[in-house]
C-alpha atoms as a PDB file:
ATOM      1  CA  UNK A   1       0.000   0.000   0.000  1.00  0.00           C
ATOM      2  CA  UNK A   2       1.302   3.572  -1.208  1.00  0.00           C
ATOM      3  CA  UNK A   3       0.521   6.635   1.262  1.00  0.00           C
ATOM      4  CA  UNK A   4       0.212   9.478  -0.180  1.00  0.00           C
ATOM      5  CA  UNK A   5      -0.934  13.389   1.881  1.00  0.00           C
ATOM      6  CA  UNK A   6      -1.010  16.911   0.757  1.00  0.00           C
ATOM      7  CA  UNK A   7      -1.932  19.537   2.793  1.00  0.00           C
ATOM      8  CA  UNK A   8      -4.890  21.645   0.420  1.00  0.00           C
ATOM      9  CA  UNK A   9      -3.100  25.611  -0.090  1.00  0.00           C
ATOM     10  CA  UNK A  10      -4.168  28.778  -1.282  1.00  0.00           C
ATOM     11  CA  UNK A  11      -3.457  27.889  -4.806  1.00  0.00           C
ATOM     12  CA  UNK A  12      -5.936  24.932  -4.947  1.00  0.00           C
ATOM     13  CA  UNK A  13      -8.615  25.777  -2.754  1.00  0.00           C
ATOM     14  CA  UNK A  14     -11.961  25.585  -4.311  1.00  0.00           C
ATOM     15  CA  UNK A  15     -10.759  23.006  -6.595  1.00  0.00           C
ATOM     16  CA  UNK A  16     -12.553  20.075  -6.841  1.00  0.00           C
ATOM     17  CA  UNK A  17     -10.211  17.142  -5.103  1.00  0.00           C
ATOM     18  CA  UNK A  18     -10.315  14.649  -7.987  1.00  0.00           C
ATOM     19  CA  UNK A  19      -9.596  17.798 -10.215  1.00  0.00           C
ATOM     20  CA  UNK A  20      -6.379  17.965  -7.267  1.00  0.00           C
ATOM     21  CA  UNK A  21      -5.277  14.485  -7.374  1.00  0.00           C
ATOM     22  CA  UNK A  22      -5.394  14.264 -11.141  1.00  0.00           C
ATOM     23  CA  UNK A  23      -3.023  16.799 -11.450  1.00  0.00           C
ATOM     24  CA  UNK A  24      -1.093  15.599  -8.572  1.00  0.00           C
ATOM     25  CA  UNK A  25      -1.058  11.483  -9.890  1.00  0.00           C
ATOM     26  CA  UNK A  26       0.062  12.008 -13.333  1.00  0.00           C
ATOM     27  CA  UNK A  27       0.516   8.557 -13.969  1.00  0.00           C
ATOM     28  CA  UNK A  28      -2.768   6.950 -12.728  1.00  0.00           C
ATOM     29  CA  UNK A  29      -5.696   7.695 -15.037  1.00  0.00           C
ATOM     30  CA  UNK A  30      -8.468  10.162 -13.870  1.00  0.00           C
ATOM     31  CA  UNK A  31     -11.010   6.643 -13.799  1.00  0.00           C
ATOM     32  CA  UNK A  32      -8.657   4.974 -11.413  1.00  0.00           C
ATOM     33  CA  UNK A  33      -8.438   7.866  -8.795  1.00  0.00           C
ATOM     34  CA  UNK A  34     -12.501   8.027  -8.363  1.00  0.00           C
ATOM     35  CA  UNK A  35     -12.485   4.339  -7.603  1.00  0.00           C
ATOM     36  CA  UNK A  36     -10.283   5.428  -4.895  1.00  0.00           C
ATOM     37  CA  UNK A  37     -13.286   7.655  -3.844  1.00  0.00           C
ATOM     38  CA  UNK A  38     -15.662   4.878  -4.383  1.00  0.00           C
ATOM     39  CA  UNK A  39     -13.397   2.713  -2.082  1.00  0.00           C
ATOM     40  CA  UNK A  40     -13.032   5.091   0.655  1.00  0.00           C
ATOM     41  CA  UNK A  41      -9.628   5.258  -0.180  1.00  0.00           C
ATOM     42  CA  UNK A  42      -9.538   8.838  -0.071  1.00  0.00           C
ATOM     43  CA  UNK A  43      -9.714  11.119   3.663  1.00  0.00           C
ATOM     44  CA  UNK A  44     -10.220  14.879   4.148  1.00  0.00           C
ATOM     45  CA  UNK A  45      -9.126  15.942   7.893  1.00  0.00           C
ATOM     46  CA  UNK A  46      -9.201  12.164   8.937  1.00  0.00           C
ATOM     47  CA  UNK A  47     -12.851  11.557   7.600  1.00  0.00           C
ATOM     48  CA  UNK A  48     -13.483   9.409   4.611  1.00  0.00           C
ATOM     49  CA  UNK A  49     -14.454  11.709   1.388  1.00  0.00           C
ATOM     50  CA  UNK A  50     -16.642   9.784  -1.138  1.00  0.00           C
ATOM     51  CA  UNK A  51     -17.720  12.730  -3.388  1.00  0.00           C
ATOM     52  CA  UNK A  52     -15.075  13.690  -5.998  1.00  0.00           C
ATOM     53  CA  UNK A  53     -16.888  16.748  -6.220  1.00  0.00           C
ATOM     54  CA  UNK A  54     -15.511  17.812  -2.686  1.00  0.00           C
ATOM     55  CA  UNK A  55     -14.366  21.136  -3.537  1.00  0.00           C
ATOM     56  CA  UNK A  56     -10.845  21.665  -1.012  1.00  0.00           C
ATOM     57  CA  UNK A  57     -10.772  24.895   1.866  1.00  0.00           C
ATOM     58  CA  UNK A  58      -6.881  25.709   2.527  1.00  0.00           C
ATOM     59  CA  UNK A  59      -5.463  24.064   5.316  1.00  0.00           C
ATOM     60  CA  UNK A  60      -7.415  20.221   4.526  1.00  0.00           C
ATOM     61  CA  UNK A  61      -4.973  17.564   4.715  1.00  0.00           C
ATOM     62  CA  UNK A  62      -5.795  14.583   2.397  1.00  0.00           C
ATOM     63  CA  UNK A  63      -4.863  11.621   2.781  1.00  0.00           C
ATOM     64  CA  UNK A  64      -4.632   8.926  -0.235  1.00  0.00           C
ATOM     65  CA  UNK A  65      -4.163   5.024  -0.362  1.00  0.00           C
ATOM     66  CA  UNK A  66      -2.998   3.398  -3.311  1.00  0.00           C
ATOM     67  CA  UNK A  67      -3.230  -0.048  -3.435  1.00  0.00           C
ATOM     68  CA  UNK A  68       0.246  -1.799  -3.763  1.00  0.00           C
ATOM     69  CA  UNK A  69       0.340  -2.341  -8.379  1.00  0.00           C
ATOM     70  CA  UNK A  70      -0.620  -5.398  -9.907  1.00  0.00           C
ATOM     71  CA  UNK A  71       1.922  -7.517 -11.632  1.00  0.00           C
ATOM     72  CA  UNK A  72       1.923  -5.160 -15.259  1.00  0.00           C
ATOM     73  CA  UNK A  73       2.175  -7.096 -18.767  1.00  0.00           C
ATOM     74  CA  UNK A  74       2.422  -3.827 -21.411  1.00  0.00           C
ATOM     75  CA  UNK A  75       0.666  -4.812 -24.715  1.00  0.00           C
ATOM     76  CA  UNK A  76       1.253  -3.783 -27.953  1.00  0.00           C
ATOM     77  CA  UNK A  77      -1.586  -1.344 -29.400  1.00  0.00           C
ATOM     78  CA  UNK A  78      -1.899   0.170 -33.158  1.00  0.00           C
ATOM     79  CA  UNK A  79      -1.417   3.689 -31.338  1.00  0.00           C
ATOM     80  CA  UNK A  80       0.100   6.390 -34.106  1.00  0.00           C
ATOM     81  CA  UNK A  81       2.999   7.926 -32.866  1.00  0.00           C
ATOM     82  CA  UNK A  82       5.270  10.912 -34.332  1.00  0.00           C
ATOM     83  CA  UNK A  83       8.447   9.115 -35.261  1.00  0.00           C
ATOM     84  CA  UNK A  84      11.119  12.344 -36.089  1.00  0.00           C
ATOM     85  CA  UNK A  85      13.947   9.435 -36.545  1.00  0.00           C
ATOM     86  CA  UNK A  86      15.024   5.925 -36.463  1.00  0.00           C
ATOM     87  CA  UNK A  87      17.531   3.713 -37.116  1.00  0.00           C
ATOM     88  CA  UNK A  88      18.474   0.332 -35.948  1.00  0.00           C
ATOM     89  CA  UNK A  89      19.601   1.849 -32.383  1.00  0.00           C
ATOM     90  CA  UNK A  90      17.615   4.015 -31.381  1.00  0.00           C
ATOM     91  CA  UNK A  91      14.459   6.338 -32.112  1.00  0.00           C
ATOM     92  CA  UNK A  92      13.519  10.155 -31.344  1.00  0.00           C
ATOM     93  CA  UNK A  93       9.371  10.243 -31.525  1.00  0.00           C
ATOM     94  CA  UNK A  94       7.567  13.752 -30.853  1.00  0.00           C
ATOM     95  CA  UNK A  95       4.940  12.362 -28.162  1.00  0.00           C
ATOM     96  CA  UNK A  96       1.539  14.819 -27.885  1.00  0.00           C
ATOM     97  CA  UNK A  97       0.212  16.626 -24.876  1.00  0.00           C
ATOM     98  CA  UNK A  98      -1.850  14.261 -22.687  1.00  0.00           C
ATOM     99  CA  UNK A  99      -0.155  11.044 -23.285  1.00  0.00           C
ATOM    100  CA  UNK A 100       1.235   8.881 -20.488  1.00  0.00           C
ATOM    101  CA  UNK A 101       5.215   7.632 -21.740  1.00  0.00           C
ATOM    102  CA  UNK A 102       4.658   4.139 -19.739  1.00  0.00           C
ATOM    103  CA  UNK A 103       1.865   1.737 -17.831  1.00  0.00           C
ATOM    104  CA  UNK A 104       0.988   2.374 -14.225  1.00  0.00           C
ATOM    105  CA  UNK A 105      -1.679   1.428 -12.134  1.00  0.00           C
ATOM    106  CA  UNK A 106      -4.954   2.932 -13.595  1.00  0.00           C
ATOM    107  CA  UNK A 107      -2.776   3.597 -17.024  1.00  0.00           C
ATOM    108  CA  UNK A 108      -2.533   0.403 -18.708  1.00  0.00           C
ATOM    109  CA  UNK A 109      -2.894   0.925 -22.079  1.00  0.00           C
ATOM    110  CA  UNK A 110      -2.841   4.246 -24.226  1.00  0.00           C
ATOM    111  CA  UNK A 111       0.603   4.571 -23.223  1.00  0.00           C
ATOM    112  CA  UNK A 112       3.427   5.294 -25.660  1.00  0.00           C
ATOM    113  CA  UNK A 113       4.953   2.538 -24.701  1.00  0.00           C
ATOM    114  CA  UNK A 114       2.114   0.530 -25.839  1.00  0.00           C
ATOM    115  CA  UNK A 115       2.726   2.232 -29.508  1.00  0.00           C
ATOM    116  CA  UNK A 116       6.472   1.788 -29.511  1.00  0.00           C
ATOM    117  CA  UNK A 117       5.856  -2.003 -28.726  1.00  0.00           C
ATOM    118  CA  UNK A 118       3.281  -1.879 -31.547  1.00  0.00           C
ATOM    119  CA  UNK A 119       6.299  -0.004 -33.399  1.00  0.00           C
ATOM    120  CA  UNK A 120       9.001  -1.468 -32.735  1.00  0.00           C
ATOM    121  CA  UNK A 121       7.921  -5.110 -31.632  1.00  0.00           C
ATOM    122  CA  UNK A 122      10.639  -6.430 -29.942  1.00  0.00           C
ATOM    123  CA  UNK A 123      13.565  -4.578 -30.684  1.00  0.00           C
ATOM    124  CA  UNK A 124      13.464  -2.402 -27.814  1.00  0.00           C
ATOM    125  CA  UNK A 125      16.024  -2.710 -24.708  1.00  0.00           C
ATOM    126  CA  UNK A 126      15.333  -4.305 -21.723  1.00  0.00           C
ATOM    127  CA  UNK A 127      17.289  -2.357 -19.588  1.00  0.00           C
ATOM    128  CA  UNK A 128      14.321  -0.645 -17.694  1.00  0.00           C
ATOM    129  CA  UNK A 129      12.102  -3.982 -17.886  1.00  0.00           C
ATOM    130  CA  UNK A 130       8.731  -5.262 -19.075  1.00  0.00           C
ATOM    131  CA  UNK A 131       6.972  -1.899 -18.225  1.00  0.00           C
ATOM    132  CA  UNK A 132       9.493   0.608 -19.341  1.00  0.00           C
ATOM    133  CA  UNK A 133      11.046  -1.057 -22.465  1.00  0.00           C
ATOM    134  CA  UNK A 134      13.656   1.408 -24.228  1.00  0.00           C
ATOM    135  CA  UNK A 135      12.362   4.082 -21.842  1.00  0.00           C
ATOM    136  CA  UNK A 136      15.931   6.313 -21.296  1.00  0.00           C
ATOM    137  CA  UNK A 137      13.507   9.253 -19.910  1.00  0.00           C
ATOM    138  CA  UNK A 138      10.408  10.617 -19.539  1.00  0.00           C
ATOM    139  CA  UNK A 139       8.287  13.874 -20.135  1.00  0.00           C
ATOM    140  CA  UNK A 140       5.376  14.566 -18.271  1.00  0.00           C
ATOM    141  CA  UNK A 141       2.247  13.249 -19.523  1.00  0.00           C
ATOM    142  CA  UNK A 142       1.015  16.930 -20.697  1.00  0.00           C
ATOM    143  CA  UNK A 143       4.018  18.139 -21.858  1.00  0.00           C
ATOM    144  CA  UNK A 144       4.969  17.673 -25.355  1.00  0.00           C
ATOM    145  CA  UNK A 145       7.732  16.947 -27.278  1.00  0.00           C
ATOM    146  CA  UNK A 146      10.838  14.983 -28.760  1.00  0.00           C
ATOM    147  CA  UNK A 147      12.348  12.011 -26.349  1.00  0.00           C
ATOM    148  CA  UNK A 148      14.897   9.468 -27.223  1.00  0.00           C
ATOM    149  CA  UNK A 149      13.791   5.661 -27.214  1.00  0.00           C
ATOM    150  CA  UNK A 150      16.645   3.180 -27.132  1.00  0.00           C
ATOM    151  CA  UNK A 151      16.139  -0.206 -29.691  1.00  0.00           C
ATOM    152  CA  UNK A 152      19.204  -1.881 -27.776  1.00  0.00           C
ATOM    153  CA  UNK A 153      20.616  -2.095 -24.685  1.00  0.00           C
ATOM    154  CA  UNK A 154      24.195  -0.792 -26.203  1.00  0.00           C
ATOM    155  CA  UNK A 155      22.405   2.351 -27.037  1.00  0.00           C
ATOM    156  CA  UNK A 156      20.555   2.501 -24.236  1.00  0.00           C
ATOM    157  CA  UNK A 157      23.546   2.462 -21.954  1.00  0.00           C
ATOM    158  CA  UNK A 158      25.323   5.228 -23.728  1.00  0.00           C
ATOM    159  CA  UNK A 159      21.943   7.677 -23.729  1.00  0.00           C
ATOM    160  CA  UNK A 160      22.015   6.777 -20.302  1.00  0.00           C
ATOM    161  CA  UNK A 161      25.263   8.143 -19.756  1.00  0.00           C
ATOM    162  CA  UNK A 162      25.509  11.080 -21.099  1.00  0.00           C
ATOM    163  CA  UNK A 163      22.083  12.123 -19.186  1.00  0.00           C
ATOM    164  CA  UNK A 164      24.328  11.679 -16.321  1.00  0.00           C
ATOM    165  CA  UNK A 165      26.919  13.292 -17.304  1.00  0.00           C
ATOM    166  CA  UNK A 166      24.404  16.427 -18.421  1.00  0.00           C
ATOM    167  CA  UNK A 167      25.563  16.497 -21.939  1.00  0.00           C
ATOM    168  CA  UNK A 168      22.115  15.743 -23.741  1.00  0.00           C
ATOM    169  CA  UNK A 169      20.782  19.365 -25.254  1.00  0.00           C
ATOM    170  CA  UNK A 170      17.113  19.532 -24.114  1.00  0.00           C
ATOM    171  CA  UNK A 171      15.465  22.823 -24.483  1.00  0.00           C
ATOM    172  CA  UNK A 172      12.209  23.442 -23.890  1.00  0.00           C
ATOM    173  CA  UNK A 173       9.322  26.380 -24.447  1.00  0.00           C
ATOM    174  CA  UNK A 174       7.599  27.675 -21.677  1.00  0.00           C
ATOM    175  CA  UNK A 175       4.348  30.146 -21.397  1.00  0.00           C
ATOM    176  CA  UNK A 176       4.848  31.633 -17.429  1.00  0.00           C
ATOM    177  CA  UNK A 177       3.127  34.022 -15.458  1.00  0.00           C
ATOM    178  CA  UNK A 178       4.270  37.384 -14.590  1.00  0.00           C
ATOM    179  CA  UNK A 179       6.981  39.415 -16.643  1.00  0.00           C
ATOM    180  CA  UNK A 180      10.706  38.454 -15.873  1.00  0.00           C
ATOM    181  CA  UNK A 181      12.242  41.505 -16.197  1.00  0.00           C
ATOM    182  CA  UNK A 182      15.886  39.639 -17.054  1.00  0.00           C
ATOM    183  CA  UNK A 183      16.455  38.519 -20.396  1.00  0.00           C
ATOM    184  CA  UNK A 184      17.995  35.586 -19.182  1.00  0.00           C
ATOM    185  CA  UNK A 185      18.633  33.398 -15.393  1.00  0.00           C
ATOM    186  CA  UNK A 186      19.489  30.317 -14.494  1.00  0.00           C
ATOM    187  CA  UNK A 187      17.637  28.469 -11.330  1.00  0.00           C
ATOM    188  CA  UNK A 188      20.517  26.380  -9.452  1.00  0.00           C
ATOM    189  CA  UNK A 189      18.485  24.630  -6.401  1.00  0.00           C
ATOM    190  CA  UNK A 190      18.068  21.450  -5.329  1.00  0.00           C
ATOM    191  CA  UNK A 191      14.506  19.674  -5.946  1.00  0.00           C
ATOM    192  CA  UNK A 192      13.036  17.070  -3.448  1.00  0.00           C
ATOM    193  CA  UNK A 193       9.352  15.844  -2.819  1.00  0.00           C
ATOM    194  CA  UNK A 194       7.548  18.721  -0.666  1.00  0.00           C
ATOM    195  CA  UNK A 195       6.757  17.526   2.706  1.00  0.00           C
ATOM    196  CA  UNK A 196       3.484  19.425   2.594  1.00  0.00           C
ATOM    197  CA  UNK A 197       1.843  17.710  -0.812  1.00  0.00           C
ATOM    198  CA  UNK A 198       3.165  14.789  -0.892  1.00  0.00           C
ATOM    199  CA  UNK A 199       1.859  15.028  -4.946  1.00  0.00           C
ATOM    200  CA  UNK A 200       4.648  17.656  -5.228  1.00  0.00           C
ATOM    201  CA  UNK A 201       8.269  18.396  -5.594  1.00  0.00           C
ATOM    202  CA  UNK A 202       9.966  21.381  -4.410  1.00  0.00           C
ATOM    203  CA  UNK A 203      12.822  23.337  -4.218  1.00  0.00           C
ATOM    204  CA  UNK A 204      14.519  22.136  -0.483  1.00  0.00           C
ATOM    205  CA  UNK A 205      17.753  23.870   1.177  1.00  0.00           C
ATOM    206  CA  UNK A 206      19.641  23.134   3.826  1.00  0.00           C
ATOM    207  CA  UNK A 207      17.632  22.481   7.128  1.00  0.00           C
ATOM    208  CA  UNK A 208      14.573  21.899   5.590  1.00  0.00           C
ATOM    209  CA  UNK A 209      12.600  18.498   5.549  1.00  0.00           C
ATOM    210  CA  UNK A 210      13.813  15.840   3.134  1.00  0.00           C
ATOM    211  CA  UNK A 211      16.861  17.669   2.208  1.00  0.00           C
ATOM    212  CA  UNK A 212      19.219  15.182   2.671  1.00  0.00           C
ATOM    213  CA  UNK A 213      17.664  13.228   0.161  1.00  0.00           C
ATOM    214  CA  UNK A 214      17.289  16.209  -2.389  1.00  0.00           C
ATOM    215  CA  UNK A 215      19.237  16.411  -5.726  1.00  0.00           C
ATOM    216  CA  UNK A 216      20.985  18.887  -7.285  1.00  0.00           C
ATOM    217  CA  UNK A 217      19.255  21.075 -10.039  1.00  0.00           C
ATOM    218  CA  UNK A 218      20.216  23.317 -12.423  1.00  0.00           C
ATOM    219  CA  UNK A 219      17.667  24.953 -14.914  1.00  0.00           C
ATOM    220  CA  UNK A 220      18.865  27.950 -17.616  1.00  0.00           C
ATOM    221  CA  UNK A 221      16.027  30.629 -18.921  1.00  0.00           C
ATOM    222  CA  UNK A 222      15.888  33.104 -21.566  1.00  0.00           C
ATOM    223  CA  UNK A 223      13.270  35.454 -22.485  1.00  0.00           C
ATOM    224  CA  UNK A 224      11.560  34.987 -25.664  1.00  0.00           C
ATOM    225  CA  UNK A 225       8.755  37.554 -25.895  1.00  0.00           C
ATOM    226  CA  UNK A 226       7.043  39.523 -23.532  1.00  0.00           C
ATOM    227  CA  UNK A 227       3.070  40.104 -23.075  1.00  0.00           C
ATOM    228  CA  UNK A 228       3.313  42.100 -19.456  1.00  0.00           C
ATOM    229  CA  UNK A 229       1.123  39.531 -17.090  1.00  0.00           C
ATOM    230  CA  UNK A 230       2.652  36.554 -18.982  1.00  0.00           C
ATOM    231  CA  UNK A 231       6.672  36.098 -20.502  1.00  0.00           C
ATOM    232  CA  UNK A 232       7.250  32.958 -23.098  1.00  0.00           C
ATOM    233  CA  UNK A 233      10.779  31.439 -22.217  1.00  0.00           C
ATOM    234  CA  UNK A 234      13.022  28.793 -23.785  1.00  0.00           C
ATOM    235  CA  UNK A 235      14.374  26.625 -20.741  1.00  0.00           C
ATOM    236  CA  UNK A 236      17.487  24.387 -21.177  1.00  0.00           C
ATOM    237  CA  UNK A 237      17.874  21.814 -18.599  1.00  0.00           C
ATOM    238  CA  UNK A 238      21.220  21.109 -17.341  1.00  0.00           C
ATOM    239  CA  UNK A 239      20.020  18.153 -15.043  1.00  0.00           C
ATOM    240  CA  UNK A 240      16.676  16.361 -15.479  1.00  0.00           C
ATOM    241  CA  UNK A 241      14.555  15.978 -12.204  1.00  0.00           C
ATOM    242  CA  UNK A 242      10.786  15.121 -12.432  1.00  0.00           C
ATOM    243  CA  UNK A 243       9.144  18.174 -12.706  1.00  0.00           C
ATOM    244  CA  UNK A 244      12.112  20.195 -12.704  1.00  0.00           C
ATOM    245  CA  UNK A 245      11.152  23.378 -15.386  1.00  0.00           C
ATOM    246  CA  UNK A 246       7.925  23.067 -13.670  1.00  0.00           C
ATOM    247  CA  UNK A 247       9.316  23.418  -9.953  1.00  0.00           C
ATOM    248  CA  UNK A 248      11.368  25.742 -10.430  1.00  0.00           C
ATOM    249  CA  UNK A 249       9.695  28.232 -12.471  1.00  0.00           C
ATOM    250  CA  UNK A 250       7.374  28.541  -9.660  1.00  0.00           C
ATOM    251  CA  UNK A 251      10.083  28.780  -7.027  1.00  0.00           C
ATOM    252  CA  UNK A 252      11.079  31.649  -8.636  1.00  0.00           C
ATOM    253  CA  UNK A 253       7.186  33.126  -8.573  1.00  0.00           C
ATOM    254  CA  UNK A 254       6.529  32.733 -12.875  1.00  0.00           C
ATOM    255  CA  UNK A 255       4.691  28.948 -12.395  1.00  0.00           C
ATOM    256  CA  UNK A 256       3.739  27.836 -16.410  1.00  0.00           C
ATOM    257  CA  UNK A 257       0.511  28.959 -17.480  1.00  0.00           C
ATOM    258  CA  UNK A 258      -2.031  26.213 -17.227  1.00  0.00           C
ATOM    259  CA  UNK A 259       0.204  24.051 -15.028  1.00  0.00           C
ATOM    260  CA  UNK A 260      -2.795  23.030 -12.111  1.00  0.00           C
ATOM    261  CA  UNK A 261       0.055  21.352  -9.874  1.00  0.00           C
ATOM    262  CA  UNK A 262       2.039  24.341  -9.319  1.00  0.00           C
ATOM    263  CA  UNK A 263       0.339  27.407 -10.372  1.00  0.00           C
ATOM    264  CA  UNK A 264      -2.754  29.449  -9.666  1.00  0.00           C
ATOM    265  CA  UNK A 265      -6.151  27.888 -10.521  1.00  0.00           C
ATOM    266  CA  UNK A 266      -7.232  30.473 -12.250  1.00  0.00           C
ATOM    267  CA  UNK A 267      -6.345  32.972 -15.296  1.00  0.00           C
ATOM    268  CA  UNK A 268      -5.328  30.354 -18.149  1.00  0.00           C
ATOM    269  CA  UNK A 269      -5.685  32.277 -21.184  1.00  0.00           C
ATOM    270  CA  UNK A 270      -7.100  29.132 -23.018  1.00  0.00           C
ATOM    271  CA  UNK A 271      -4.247  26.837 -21.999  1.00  0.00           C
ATOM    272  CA  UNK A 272      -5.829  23.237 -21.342  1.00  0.00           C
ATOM    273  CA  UNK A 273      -2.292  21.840 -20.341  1.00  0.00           C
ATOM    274  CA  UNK A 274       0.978  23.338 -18.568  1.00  0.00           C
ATOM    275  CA  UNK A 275       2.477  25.421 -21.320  1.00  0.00           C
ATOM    276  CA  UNK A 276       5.292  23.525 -21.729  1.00  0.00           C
ATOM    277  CA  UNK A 277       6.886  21.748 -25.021  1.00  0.00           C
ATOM    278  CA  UNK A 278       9.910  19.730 -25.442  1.00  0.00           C
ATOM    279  CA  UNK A 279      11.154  21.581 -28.688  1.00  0.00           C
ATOM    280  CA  UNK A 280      15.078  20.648 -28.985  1.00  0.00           C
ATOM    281  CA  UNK A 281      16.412  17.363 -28.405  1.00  0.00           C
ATOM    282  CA  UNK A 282      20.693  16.858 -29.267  1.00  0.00           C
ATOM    283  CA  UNK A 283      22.738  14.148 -28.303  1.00  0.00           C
ATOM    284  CA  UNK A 284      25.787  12.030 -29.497  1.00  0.00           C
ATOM    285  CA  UNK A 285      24.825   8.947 -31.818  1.00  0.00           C
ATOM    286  CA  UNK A 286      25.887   6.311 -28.966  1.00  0.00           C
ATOM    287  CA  UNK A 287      26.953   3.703 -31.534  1.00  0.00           C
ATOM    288  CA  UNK A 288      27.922   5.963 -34.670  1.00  0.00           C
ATOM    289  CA  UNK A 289      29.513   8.675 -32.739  1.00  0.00           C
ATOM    290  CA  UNK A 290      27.962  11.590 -34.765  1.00  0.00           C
ATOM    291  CA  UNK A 291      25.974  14.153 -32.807  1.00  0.00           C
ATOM    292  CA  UNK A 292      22.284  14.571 -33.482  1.00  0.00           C
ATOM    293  CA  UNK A 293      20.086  17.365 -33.063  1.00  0.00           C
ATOM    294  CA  UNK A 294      16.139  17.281 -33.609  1.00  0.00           C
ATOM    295  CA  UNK A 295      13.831  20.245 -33.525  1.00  0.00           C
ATOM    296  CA  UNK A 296       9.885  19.439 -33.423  1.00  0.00           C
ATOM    297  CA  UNK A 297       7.498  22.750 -33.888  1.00  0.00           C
ATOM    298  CA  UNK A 298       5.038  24.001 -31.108  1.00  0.00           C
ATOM    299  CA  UNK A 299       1.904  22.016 -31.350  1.00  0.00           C
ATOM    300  CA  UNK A 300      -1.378  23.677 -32.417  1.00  0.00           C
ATOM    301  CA  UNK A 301      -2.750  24.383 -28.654  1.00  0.00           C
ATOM    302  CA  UNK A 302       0.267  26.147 -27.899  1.00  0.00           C
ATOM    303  CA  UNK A 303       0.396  28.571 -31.081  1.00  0.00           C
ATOM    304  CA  UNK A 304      -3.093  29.479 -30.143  1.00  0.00           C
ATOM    305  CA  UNK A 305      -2.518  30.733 -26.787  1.00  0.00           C
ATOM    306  CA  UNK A 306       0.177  32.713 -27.752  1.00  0.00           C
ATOM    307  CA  UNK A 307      -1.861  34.407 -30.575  1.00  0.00           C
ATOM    308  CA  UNK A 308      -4.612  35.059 -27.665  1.00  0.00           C
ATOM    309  CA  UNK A 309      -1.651  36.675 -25.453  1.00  0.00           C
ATOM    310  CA  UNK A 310      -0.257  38.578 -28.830  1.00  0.00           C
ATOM    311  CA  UNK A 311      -3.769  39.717 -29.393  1.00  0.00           C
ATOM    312  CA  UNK A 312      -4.617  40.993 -26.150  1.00  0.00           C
END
């Protein structure tokens, strides 16, 4: 059994709770979390909540039990995917807003690695087993963009290092709140799970709760165009910690627009999803050698809200 809490702030109050945990349980499907309600699963301030509805006053603490996962077999599914380039190593595919990379309780199929499977058959490595085959790493089910899928383990292993060593070029573009008034930044803080929404990660320094088992975090910004309540960035990340762009944008008070995890509830512009696109993907070939360098354009939802901000 998997325990999860968050304490209910001043960004989410009013928000209906499934609406909460959705956007806190990325990976479970939006079904599976209101059979948690159905089982009583789910607590507000110690009492059992049964109506997904509930809509959350600051201060609740909720309380969430996931049952421990079933044993997970991924299937292969006809699923069209965006394949930008393959070879017999490896494969860059351009994955859309609002799809899950691998299974997970409540997210069994519909996954993309139900398409690559479906793709690639069985010429994917099995480095990262049954459930994550040729997985190197992930985006975040509504972000968008280009990710690397390794065919063999040989290539896997040599994506896999140079994410550690920080070499891979990953740049992303970012819609955020507020106006920086830099042109450019960089966020260097260390990113651990908040001890106060247990759905969350957050910036932690020294003294704070869970620091010790925080990691280092390093996140580059540059303005691209400004619209006064709003500021579209390019981000380049340096290291690659769930929710990184995402935690620390809002550490440094300019959360992405639509993001319902980490910024306001409110003012979207449109935006249906965190305004946030995986646009450049470069790393070294790791059999050939030769360095490789994809670009994938902004995807329909995001042009439009930044024609409503240009417009405004």
């Amino acid at each position: 059994m998997i325990r999860e809490e968050l304490y209910i702030t001043e960004e989410t109050r009013g928000t209906r709770l499934d609406l909460v945990l959705s956007a806190g349980l990325e990976d479970y499907s939006r079904s599976f979390i209101q059979k948690l309600f159905e089982k009583g699963a789910v607590t507000v301030n110690g009492q059992v909540c049964t109506s997904k509805k509930y809509k959350c006053v600051e201060g609740d603490l909720v309380e969430i039990q996931i049952p421990d996962p079933e044993k997970l077999e991924a299937e292969a599914e006809d699923i069209p995917i965006s394949v930008v380039y393959e070879d017999g190593d490896l494969l860059v595919v351009d994955k859309p807003a609002g799809m899950v990379v691998h299974p997970a309780p409540g997210n069994y199929s519909g996954t993309l690695v139900n398409a690559l499977m479906y793709h690639c058959g069985d010429q994917l490595s099995s480095i990262n087993g049954v459930i994550r085959p040729g997985i190197v790493h992930r985006i975040d089910k509504d972000t968008s963009g280009l990710l690397v899928v390794a065919k063999t383990d040989k290539a896997h292993t040599g994506l896999a290092r140079q994410l550690e060593e920080h070499s891979i070029n990953r740049i992303y573009r970012a819609i955020v709140y507020n106006n920086i008034k830099e042109d450019e930044g960089t966020v260097d803080a260390a990113i651990g799970r908040d001890s106060k929404n247990r759905l969350r990660n957050a910036v932690l320094r020294e003294g704070m709760p869970g620091y010790e088992s925080a990691k280092s975090a390093v996140t580059h910004y540059r303005v691209l165009e400004r619209f006064g309540k709003y500021t579209c960035i390019e981000a380049r990340l340096e290291t690659g910690r769930t929710h990184q762009i995402r935690v620390h944008m809002a550490y440094i008070k300019h959360p992405l627009l639509g993001d319902e995890l980490y910024g306001p509830n409110k003012n979207k512009e449109g935006a249906k999803r965190q305004m946030l696109h995986a646009g450049v993907l470069g790393f070294v070939h790791p059999v050939t050698g030769d360095y490789m360098e994809f670009e994938s354009p902004l995807p329909e939802d995001f042009r439009k809200v930044l024609d409503r901000l240009r417009e405004a």
